[in-house]
N, C-alpha and C. Protein backbone atom coordinates (compact mmCIF):
# COMPACT_ATOMS: atom_id res chain seq x y z
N UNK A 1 -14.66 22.25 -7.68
CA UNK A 1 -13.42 21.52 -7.84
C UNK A 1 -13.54 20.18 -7.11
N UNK A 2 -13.39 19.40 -7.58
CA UNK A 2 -12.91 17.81 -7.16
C UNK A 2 -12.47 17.71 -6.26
N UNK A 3 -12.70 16.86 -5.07
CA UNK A 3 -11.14 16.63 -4.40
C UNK A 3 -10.52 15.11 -5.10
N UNK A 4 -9.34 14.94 -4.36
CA UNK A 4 -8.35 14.02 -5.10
C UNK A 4 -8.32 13.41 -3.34
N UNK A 5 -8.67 11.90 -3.96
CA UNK A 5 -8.33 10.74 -3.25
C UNK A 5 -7.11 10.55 -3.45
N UNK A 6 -6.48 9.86 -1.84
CA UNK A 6 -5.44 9.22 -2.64
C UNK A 6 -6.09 8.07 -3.43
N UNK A 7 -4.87 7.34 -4.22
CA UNK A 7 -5.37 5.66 -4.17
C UNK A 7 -4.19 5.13 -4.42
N UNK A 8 -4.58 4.09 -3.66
CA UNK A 8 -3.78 2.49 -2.54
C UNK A 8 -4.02 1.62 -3.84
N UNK A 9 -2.82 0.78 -3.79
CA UNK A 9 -3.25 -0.19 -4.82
C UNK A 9 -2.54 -1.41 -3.57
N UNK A 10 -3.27 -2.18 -3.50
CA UNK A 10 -3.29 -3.52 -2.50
C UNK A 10 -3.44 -4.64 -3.72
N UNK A 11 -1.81 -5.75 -2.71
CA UNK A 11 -2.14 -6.72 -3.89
C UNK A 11 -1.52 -7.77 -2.68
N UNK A 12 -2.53 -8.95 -2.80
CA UNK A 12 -2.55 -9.85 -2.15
C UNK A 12 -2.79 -11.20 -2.54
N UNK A 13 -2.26 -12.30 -2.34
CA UNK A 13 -3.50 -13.54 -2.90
C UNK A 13 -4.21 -14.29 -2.15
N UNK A 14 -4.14 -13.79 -0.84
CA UNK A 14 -5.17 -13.81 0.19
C UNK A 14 -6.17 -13.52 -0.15
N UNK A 15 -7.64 -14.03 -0.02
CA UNK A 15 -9.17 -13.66 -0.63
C UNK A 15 -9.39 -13.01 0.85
N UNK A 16 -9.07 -13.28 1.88
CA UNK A 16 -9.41 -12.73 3.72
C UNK A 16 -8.94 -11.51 4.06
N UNK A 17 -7.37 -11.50 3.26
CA UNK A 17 -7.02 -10.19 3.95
C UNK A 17 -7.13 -9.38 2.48
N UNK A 18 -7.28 -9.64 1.62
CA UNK A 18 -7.75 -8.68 0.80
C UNK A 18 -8.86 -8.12 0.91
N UNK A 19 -9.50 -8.83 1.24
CA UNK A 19 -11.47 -8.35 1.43
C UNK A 19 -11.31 -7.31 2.70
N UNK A 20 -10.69 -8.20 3.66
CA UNK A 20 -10.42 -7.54 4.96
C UNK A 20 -9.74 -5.74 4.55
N UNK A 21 -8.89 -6.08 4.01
CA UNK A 21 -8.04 -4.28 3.42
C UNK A 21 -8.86 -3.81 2.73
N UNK A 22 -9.96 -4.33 1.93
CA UNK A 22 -10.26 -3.41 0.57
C UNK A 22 -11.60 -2.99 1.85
N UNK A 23 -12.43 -3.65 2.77
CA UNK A 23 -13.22 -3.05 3.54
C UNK A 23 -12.88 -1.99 4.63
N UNK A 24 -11.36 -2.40 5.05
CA UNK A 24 -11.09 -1.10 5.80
C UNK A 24 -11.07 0.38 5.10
N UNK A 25 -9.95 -0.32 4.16
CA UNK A 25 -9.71 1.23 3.51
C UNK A 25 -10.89 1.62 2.54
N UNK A 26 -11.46 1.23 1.55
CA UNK A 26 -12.54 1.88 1.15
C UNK A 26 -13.61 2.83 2.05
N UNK A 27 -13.88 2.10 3.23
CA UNK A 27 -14.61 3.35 4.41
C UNK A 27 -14.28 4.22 4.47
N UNK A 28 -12.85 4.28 4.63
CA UNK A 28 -12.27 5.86 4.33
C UNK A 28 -12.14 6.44 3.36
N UNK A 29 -12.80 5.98 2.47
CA UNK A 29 -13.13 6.55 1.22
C UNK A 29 -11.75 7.30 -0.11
N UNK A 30 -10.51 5.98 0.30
CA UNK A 30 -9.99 5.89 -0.76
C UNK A 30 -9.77 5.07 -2.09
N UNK A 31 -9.32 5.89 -3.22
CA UNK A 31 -9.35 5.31 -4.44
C UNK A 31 -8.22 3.55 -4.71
N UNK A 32 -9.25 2.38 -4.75
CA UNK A 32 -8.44 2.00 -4.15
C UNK A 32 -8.36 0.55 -5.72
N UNK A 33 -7.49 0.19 -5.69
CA UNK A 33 -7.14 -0.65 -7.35
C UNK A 33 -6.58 -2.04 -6.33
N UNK A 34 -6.92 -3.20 -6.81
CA UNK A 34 -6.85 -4.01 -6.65
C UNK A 34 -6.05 -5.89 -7.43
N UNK A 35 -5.19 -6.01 -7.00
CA UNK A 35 -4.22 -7.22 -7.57
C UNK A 35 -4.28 -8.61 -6.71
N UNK A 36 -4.69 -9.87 -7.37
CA UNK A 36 -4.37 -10.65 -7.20
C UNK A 36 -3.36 -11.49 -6.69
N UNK A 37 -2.75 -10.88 -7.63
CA UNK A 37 -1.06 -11.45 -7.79
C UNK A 37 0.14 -10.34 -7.80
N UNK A 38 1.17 -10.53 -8.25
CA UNK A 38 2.57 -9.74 -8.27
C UNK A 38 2.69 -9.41 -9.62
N UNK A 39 1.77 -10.11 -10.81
CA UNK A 39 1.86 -9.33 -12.31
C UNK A 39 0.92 -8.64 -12.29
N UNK A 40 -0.07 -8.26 -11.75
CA UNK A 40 -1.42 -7.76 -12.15
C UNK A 40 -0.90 -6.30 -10.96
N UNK A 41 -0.34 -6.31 -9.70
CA UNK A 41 0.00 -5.63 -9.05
C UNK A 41 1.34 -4.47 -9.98
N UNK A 42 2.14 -5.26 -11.22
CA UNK A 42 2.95 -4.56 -11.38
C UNK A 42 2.39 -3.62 -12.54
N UNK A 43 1.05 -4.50 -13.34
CA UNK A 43 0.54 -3.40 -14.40
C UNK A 43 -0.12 -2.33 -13.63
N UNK A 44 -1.06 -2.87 -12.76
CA UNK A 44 -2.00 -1.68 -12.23
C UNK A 44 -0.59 -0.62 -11.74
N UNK A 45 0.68 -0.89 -10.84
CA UNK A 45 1.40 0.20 -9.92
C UNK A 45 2.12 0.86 -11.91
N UNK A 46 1.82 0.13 -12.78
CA UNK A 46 2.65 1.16 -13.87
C UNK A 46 2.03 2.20 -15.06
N UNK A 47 0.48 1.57 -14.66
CA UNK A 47 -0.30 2.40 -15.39
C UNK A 47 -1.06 3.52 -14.85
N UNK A 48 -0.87 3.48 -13.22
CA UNK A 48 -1.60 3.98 -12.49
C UNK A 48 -1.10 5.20 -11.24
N UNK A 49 0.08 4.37 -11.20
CA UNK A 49 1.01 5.47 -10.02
C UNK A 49 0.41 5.87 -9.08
N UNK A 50 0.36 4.44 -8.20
CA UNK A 50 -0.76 5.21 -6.57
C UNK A 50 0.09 5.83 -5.88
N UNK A 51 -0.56 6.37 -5.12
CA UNK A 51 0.41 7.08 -4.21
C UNK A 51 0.94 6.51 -2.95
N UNK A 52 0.47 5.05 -2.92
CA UNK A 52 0.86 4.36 -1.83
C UNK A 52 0.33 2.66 -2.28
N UNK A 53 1.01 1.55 -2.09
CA UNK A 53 1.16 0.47 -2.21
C UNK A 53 0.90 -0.54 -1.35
N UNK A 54 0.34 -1.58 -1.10
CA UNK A 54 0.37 -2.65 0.29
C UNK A 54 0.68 -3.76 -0.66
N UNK A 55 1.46 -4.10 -0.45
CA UNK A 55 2.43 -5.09 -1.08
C UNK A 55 2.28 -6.47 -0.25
N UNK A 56 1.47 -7.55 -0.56
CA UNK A 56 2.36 -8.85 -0.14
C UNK A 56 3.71 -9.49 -0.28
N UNK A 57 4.05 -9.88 0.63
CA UNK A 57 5.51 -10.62 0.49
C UNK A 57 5.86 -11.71 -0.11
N UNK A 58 5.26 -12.38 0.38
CA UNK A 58 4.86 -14.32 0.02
C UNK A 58 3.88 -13.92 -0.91
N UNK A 59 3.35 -14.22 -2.31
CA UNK A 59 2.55 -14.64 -3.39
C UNK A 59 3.37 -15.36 -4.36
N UNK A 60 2.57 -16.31 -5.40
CA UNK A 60 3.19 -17.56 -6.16
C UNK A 60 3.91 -16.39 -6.79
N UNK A 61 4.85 -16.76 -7.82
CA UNK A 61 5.26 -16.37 -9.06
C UNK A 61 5.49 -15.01 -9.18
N UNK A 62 5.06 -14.04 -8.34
CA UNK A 62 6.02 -12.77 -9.07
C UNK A 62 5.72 -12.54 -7.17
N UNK A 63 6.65 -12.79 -6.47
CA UNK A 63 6.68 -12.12 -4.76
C UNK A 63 6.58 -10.41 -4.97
N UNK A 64 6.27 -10.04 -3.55
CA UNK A 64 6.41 -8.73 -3.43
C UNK A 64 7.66 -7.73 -3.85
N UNK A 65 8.66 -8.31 -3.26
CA UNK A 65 9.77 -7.64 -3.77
C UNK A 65 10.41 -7.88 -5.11
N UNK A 66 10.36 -9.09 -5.78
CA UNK A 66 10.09 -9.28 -7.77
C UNK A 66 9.05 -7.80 -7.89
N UNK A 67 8.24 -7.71 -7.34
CA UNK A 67 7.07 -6.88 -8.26
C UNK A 67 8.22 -5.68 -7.40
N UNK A 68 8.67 -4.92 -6.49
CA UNK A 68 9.58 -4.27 -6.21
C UNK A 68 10.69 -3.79 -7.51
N UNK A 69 11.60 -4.58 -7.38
CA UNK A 69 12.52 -4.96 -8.45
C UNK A 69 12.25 -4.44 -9.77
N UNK A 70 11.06 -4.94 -10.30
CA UNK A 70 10.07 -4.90 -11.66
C UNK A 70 9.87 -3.37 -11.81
N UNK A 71 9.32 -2.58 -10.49
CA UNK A 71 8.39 -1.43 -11.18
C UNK A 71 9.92 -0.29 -10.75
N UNK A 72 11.12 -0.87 -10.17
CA UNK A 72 12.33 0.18 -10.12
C UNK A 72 13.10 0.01 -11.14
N UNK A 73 12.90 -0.88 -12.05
CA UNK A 73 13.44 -1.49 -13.57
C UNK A 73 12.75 -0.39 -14.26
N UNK A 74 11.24 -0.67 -14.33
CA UNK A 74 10.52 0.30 -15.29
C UNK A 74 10.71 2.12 -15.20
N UNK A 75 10.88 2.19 -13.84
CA UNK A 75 10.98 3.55 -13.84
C UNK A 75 12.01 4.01 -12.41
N UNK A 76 13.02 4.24 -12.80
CA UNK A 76 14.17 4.47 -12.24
C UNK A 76 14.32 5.18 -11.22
N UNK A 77 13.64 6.17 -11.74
CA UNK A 77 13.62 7.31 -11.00
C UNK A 77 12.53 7.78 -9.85
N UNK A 78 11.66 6.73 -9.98
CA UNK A 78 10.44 6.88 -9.54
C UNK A 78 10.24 6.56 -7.74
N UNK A 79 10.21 7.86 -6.83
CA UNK A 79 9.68 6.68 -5.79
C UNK A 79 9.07 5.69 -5.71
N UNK A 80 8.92 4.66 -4.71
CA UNK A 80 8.03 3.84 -4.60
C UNK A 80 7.43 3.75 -3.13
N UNK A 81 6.40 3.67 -3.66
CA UNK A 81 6.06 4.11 -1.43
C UNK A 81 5.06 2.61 -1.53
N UNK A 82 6.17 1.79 -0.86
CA UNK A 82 5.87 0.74 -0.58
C UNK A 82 5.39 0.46 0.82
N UNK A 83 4.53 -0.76 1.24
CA UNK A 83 4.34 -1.25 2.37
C UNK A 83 4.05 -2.41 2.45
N UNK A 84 5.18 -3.34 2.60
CA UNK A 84 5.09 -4.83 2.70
C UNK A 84 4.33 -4.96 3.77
N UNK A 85 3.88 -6.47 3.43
CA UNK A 85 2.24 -7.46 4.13
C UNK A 85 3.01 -8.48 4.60
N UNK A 86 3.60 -9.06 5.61
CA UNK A 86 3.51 -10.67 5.35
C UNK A 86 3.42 -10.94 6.66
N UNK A 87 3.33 -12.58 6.58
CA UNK A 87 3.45 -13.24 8.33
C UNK A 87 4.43 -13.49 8.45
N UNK A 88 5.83 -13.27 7.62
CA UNK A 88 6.68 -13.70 8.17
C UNK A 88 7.53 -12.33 9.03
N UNK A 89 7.95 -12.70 10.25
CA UNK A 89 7.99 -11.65 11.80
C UNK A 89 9.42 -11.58 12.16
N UNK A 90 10.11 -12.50 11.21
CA UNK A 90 11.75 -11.97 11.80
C UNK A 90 12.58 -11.19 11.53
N UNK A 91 13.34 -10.95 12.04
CA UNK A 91 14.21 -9.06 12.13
C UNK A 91 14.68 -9.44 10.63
N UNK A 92 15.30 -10.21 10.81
CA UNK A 92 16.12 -10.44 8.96
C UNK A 92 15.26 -10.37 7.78
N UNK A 93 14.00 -10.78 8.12
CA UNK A 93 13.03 -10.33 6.82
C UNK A 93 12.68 -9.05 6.67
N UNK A 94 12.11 -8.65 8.22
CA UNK A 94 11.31 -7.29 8.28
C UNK A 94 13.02 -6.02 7.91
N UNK A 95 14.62 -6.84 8.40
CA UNK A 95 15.12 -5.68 7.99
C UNK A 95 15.79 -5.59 6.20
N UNK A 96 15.36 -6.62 5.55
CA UNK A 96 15.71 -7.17 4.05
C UNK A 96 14.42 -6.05 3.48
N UNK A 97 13.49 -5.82 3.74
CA UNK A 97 12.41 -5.42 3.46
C UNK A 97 12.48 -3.50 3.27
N UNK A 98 13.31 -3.01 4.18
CA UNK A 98 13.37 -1.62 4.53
C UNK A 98 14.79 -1.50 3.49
N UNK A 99 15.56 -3.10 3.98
CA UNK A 99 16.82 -2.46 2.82
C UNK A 99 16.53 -2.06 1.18
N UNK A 100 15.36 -2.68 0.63
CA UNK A 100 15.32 -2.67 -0.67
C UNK A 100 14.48 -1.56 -1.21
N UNK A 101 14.45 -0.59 0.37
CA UNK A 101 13.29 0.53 0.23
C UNK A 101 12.30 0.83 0.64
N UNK A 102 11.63 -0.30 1.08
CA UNK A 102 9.92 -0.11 1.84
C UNK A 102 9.70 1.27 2.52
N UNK A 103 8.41 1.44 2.95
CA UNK A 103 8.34 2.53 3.81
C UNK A 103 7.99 2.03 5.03
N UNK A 104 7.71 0.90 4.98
CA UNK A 104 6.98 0.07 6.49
C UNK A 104 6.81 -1.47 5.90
N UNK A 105 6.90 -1.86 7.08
CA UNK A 105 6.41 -3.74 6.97
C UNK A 105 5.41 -4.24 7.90
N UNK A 106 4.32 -4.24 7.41
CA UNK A 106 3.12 -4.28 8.59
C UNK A 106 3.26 -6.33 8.56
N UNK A 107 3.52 -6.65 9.98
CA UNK A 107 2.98 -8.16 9.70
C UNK A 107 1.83 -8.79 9.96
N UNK A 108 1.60 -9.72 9.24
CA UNK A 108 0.30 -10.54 9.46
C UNK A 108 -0.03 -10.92 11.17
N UNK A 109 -1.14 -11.73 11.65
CA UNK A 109 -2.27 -10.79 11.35
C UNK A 109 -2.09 -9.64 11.67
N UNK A 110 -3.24 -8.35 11.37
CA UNK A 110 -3.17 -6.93 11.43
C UNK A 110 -4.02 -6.36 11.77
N UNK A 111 -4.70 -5.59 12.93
CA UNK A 111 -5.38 -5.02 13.13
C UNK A 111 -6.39 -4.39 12.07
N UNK A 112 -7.09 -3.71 11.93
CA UNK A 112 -7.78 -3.36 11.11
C UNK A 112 -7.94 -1.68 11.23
N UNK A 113 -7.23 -1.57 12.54
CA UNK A 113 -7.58 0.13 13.27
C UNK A 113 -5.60 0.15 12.77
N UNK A 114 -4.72 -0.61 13.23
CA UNK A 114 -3.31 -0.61 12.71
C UNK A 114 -3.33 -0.09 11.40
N UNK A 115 -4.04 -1.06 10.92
CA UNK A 115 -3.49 -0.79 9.15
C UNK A 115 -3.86 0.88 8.84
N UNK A 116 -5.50 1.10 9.00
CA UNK A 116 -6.03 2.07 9.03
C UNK A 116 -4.86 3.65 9.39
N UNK A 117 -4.08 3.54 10.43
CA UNK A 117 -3.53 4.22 11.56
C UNK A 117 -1.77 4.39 10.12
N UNK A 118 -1.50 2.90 10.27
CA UNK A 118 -0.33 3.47 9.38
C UNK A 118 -0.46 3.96 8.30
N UNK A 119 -1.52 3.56 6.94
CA UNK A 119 -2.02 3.83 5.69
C UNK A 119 -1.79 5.46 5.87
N UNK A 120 -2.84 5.64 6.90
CA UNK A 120 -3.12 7.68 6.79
C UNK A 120 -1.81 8.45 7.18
N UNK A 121 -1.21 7.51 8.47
CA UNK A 121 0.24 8.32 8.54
C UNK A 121 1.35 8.44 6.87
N UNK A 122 1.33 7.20 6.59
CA UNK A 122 2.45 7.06 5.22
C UNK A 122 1.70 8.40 4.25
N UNK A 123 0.56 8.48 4.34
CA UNK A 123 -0.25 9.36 3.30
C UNK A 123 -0.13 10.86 3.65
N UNK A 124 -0.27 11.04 4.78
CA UNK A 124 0.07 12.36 5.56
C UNK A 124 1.77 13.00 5.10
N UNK A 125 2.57 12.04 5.61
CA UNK A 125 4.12 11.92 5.53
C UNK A 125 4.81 12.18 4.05
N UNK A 126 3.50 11.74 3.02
CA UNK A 126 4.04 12.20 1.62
C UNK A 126 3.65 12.88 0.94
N UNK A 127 2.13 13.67 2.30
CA UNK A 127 2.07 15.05 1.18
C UNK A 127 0.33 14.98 1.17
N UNK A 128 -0.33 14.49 2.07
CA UNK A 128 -1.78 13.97 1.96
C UNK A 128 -1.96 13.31 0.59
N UNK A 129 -1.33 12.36 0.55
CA UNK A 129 -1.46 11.00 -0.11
C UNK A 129 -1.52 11.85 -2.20
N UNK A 130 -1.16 12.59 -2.90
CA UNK A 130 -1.10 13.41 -3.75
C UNK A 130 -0.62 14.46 -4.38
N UNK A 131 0.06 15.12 -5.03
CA UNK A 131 0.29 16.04 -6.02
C UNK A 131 -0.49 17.34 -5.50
N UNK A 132 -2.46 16.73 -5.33
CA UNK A 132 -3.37 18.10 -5.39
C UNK A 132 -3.14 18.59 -4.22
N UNK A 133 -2.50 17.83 -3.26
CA UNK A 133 -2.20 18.50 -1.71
C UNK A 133 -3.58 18.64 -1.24
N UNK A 134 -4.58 18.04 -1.18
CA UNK A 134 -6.34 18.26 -1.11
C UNK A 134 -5.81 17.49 0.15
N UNK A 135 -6.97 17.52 1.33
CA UNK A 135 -7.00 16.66 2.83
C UNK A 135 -7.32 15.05 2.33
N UNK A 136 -6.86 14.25 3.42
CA UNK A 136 -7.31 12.91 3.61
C UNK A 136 -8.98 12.51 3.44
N UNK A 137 -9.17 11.47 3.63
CA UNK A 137 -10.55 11.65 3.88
C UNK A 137 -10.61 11.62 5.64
N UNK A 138 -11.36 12.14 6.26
CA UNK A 138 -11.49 12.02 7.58
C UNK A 138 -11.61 10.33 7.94
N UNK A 139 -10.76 10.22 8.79
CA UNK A 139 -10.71 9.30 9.56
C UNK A 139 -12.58 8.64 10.21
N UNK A 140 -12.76 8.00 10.50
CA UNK A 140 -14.36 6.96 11.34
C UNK A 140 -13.94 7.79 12.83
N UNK A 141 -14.75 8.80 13.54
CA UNK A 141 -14.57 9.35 14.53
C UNK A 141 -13.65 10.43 15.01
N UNK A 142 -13.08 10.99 13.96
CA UNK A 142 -12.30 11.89 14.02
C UNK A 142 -13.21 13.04 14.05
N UNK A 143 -12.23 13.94 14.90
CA UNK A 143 -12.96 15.35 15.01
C UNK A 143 -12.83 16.03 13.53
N UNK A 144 -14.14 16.98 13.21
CA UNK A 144 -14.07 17.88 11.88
C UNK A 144 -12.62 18.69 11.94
N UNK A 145 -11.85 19.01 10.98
CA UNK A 145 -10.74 19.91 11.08
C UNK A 145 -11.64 21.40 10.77
């Protein structure tokens, strides 16, 4: 039997912190889909249904929360296990962000052990990141379970 990754769909138009996310999290060896922008982020989150999202805030032409908006239009009913990206750090953004649903608002810059640390918690919190209920991938230094 297979196991079941989750997979993260990260959409950024950062080339730094995208590279930067797609190298953290791939080590841990999840399934992980990748967006440019806020349209390419809304086909991949509608054809694909990750089980978890890293959302930029600030991108041209379709922002994080447009692509928000967009994929709770398409499917109503659908959680969305979001996690806004941005540099912007003030209470009124970071609390505009939780109002429209998020599950977290990580801000710019970001650790790389942070991101790592919240990704597996949000994934844990909804079920080990899947449907198959299969484990995470082990964490870089974690003890064997």
């Amino acid at each position: 039997m297979r196991e079941h990754k989750p997979t993260i769909l990260i959409a950024d138009d950062d080339p730094l912190i995208l590279n930067m996310i797609i190298d953290v999290l791939s080590a841990d060896g999840y399934h992980l889909l990748v967006a440019r922008d806020g349209r390419e982020a809304i086909q991949l989150a509608s054809t694909n249904h990750p089980d978890l999202m890293l959302i930029d805030v600030v991108m041209p032409e379709v922002d994080g929360y447009e692509v928000f908006r967009a994929l709770r239009e398409r499917e109503p009913g659908r959680e969305l296990p979001i996690i806004f990206l941005s540099a912007q750090d003030q209470e009124a953004q970071i609390g505009a962000a939780f109002d429209v649903g998020a599950l977290d608002y990580i801000t710019k810059p970001f650790s790389p052990g942070n991101l790592r640390t919240r990704v597996r918690t949000w994934l844990l919190r909804r079920g080990s990141g899947g449907e198959s209920g299969s484990p995470l991938p082990d964490a870089p230094g974690a003890a064997p379970s």
